[in-house]
Protein backbone atom coordinates (compact mmCIF):
# COMPACT_ATOMS: atom_id res chain seq x y z
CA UNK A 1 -20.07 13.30 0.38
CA UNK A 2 -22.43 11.65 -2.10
CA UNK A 3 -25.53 10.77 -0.39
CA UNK A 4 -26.98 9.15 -3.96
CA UNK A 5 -28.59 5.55 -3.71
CA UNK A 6 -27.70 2.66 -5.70
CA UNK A 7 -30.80 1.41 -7.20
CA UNK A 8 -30.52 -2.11 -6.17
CA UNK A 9 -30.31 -0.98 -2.90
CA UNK A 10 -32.60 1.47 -0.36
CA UNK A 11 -29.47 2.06 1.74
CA UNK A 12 -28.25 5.66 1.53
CA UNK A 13 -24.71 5.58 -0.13
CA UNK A 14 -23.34 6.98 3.28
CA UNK A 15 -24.57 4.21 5.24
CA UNK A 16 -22.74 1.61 2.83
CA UNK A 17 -19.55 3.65 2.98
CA UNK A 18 -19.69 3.95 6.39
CA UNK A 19 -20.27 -0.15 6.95
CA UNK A 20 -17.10 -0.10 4.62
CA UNK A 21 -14.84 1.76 6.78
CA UNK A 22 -16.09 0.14 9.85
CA UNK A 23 -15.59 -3.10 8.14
CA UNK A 24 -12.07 -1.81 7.07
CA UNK A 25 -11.11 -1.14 10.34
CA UNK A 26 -11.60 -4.34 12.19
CA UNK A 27 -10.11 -6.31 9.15
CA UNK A 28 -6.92 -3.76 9.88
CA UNK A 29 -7.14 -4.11 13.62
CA UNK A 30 -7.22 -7.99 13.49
CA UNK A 31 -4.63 -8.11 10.42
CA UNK A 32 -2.41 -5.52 12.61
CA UNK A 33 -3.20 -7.34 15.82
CA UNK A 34 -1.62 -10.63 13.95
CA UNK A 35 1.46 -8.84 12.54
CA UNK A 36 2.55 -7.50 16.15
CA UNK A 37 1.58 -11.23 17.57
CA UNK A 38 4.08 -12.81 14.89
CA UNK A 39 6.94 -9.78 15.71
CA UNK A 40 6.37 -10.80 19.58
CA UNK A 41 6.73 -14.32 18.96
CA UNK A 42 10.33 -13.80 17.20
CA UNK A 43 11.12 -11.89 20.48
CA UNK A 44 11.00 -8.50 18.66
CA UNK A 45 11.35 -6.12 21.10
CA UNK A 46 9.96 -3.07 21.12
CA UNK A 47 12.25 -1.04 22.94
CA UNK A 48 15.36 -1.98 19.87
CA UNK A 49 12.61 -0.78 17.32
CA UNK A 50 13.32 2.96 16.27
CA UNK A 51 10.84 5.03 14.18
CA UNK A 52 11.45 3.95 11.13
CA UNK A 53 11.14 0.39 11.94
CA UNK A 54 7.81 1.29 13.96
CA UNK A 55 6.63 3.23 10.48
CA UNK A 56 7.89 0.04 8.05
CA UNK A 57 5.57 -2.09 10.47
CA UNK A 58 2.69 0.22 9.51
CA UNK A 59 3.70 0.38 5.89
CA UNK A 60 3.59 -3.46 6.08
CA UNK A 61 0.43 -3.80 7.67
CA UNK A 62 -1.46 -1.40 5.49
CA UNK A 63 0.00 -2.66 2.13
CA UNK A 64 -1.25 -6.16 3.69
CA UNK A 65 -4.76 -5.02 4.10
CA UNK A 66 -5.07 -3.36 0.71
CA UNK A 67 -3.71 -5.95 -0.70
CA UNK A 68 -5.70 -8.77 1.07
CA UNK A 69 -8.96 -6.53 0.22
CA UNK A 70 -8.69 -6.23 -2.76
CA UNK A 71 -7.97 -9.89 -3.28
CA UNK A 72 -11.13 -10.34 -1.65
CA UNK A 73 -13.13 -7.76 -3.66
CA UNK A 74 -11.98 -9.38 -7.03
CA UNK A 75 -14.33 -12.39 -6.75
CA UNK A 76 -17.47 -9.65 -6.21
CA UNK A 77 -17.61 -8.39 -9.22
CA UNK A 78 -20.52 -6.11 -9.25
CA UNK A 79 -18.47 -4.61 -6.33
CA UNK A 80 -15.11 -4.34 -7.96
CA UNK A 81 -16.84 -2.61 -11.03
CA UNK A 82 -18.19 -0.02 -8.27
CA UNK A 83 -14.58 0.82 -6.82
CA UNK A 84 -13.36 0.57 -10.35
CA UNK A 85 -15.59 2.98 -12.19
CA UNK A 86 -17.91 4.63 -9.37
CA UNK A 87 -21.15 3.88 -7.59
CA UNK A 88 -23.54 4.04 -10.17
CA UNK A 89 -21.89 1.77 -12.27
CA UNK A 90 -24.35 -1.10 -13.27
CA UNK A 91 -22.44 -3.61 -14.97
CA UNK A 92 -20.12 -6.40 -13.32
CA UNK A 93 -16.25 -5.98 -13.90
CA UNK A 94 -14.58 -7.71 -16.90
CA UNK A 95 -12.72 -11.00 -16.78
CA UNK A 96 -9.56 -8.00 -17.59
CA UNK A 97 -10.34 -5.84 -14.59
CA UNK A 98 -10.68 -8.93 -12.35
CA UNK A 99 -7.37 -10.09 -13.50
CA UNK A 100 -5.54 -6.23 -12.86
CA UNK A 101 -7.28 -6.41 -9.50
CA UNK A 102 -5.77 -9.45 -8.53
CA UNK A 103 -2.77 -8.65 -10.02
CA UNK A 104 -2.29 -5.46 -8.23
CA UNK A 105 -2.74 -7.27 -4.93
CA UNK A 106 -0.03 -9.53 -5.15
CA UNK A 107 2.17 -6.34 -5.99
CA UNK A 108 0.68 -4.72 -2.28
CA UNK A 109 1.20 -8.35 -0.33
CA UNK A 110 4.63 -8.65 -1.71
CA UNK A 111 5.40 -5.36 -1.05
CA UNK A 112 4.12 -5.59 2.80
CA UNK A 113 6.13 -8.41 3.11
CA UNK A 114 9.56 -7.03 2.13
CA UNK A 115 8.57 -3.93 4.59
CA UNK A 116 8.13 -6.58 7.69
CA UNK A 117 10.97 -8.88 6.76
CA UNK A 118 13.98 -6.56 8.02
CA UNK A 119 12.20 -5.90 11.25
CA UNK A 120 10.90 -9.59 12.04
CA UNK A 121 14.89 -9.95 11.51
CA UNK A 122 15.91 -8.27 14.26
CA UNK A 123 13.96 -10.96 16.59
CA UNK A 124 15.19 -14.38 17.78
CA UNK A 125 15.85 -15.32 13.77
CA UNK A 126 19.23 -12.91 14.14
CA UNK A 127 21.00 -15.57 16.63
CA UNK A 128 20.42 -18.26 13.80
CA UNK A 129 23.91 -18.42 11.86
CA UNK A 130 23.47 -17.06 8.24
CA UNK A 131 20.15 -16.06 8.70
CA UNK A 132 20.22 -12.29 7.81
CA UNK A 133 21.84 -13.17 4.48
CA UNK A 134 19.08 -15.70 3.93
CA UNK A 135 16.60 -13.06 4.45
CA UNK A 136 17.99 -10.45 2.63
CA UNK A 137 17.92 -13.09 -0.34
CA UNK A 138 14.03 -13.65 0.18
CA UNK A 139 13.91 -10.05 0.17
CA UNK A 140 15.96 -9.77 -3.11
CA UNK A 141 13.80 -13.15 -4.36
CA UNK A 142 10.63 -11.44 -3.74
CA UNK A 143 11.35 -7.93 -4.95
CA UNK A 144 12.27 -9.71 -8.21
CA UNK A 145 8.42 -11.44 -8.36
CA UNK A 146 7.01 -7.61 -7.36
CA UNK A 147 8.87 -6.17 -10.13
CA UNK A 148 7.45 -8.96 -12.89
CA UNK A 149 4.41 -8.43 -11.47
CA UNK A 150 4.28 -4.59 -12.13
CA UNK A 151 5.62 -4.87 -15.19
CA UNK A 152 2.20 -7.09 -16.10
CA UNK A 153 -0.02 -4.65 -13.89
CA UNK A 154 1.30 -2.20 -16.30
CA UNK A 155 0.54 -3.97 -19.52
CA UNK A 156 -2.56 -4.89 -18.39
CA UNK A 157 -3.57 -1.75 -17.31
CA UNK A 158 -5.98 0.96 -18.75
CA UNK A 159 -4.79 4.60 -19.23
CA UNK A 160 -6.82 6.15 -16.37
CA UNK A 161 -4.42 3.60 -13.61
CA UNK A 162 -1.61 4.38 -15.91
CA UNK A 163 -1.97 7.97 -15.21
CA UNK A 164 -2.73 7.72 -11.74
CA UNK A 165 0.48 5.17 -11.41
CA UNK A 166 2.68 8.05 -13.30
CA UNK A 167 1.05 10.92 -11.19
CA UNK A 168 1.45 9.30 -8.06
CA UNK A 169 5.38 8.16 -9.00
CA UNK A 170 5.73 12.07 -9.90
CA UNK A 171 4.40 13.85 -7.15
CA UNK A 172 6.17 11.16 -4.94
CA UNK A 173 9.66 11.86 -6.44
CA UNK A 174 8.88 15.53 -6.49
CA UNK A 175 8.49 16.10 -3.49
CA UNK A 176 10.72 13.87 -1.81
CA UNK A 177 13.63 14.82 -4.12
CA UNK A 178 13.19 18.17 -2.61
CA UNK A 179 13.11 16.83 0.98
CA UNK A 180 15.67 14.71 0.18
CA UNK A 181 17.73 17.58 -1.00
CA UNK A 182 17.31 20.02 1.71
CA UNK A 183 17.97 17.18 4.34
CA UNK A 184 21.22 16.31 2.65
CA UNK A 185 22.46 19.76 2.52
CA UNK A 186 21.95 20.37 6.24
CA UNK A 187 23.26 17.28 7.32
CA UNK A 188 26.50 17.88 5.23
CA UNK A 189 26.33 21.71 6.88
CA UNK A 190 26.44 19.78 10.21
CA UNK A 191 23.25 21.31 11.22
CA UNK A 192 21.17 17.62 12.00
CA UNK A 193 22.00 14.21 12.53
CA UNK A 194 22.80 11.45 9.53
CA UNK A 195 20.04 9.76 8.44
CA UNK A 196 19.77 6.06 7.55
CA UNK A 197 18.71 4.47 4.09
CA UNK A 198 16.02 2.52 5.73
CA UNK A 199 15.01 5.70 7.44
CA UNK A 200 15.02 7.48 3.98
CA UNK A 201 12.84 4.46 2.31
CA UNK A 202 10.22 4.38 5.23
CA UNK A 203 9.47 7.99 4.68
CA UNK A 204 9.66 7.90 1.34
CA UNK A 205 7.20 4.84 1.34
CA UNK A 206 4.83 6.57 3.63
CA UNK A 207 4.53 9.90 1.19
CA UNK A 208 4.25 6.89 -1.48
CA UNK A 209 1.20 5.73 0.27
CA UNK A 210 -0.51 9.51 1.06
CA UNK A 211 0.07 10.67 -2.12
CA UNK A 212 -1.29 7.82 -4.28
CA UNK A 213 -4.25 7.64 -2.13
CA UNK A 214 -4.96 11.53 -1.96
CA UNK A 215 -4.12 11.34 -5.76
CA UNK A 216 -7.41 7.89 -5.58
CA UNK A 217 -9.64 9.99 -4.00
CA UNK A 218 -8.95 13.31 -5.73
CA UNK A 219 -9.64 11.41 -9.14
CA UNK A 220 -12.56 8.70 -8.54
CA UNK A 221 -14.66 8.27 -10.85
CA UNK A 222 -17.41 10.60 -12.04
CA UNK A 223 -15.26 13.14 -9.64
CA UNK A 224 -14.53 17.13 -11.73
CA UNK A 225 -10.65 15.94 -11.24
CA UNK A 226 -11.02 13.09 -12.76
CA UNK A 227 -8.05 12.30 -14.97
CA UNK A 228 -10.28 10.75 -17.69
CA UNK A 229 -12.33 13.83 -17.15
C-alpha cells in the first residue's frame, strides 16, 4: 500500500483510505440494515429464503451502495478526479467524467433494484392478486432503462473503462461458461442436483462483481497493470 501524501493534505494516504473504508462500511451497514427492515416489513421470511435469494439480497445491497456512492462522489469533484485517475491527480474532474459517474450509478441502483425485487416478492405483496406479473413488468420496465443507460455509459466512456468493461465481461463469461459447462454435464450424468436460473444468475452476478472489482484494483491508475499502461 501507497503510503504517499497528497499535497493539500498532511494526512498519510493510509489514514484517508482507511477513514474511507470505515466510512464505507457504516454507509453499507445502515444501507443493508434498511434493505432487511423493508424485506421484514413485506413479511419476508427468512426461513423461505434459499441461498441464492440470501446472495441476490447481497448483490442488491452492494450494487446499492456503489451506486449511491458514487452518486455522492460526483458532486466532489476534486475527489472523483482522485478515484478516476489516482491520488496524485491535481485537477478537478470534467463536466464529461461527472456526467459518466453519474451515469454509471444509475446503471448500479437499477441494477440493485431488479436483484431485490424477486425476493421482496415473495413477502406479503404475493397474496395481492396479479401482483407477481406486475412486478415482473417493473422488472422488465427497469431492465429496459439499465440497458439505455449502458448503452450511453458506453458512448460516453473513455477507452481505459471501455477496456476494463470488456475485460471484466470476458473473464466473467470465461470463467463461468466453464463452470457453467462442467455443472451441466454432471447434472445431466445424474451426479448433483438441478440447478435453478435464478441460482445460475446470482452466482454468475457475484463472479460479475469479484471479477470487475479485482480487475479495478489490479488496473488503478498509475498501477504496472494498468491497462493504459
Amino acid at each position: 500500500m501507497s503510503v504517499l501524501q497528497n499535497v493539500n493534505s498532511p494526512r498519510p494516504m493510509s489514514l484517508k483510505l482507511a477513514t474511507r473504508f470505515m466510512a464505507g462500511g457504516v454507509a453499507g451497514a445502515a444501507l443493508g440494515f434498511a434493505v432487511m427492515k423493508s424485506a421484514t416489513s413485506l413479511h419476508v421470511s427468512p426461513k423461505s429464503m434459499t441461498w441464492a435469494d440470501f446472495l441476490a439480497v447481497w448483490i442488491g445491497i452492494t450494487y446499492l451502495g456503489i451506486g449511491l456512492a458514487t452518486y455522492a462522489i460526483s458532486f466532489n469533484r476534486k475527489e472523483l478526479a482522485r478515484n478516476l485517475e489516482g491520488m496524485e491527480a491535481r485537477l478537478p474532474a470534467t463536466p464529461s467524467e461527472v456526467r459518466t459517474s453519474r451515469l454509471q450509478s444509475v446503471t448500479l441502483v437499477l441494477a440493485g433494484i431488479m436483484m431485490l425485487l424477486p425476493v421482496f416478492a415473495m413477502g406479503s405483496l404475493s397474496a395481492i392478486p396479479n401482483m407477481r406479473e406486475l412486478i415482473f413488468l417493473g422488472i422488465a420496465i427497469l431492465f429496459a432503462l439499465q440497458t439505455s443507460a449502458n448503452v450511453m455509459l458506453w458512448r460516453g466512456a473513455d477507452e481505459f473503462l471501455r477496456r476494463l468493461l470488456l475485460l471484466t465481461c470476458a473473464v466473467t463469461f470465461g470463467i463461468g461458461q466453464a463452470l457453467l459447462f462442467l455443472r451441466a454435464a454432471a447434472e445431466h450424468l445424474g451426479l448433483v442436483a438441478p440447478v435453478s436460473a435464478w441460482e445460475i444468475l446470482t452466482l454468475m452476478m457475484t463472479l460479475y462483481i469479484a471479477t470487475g472489482t479485482w480487475l479495478s484494483i489490479r488496473n488503478r491508475p498509475g498501477s504496472s497493470d494498468c491497462l493504459n499502461s
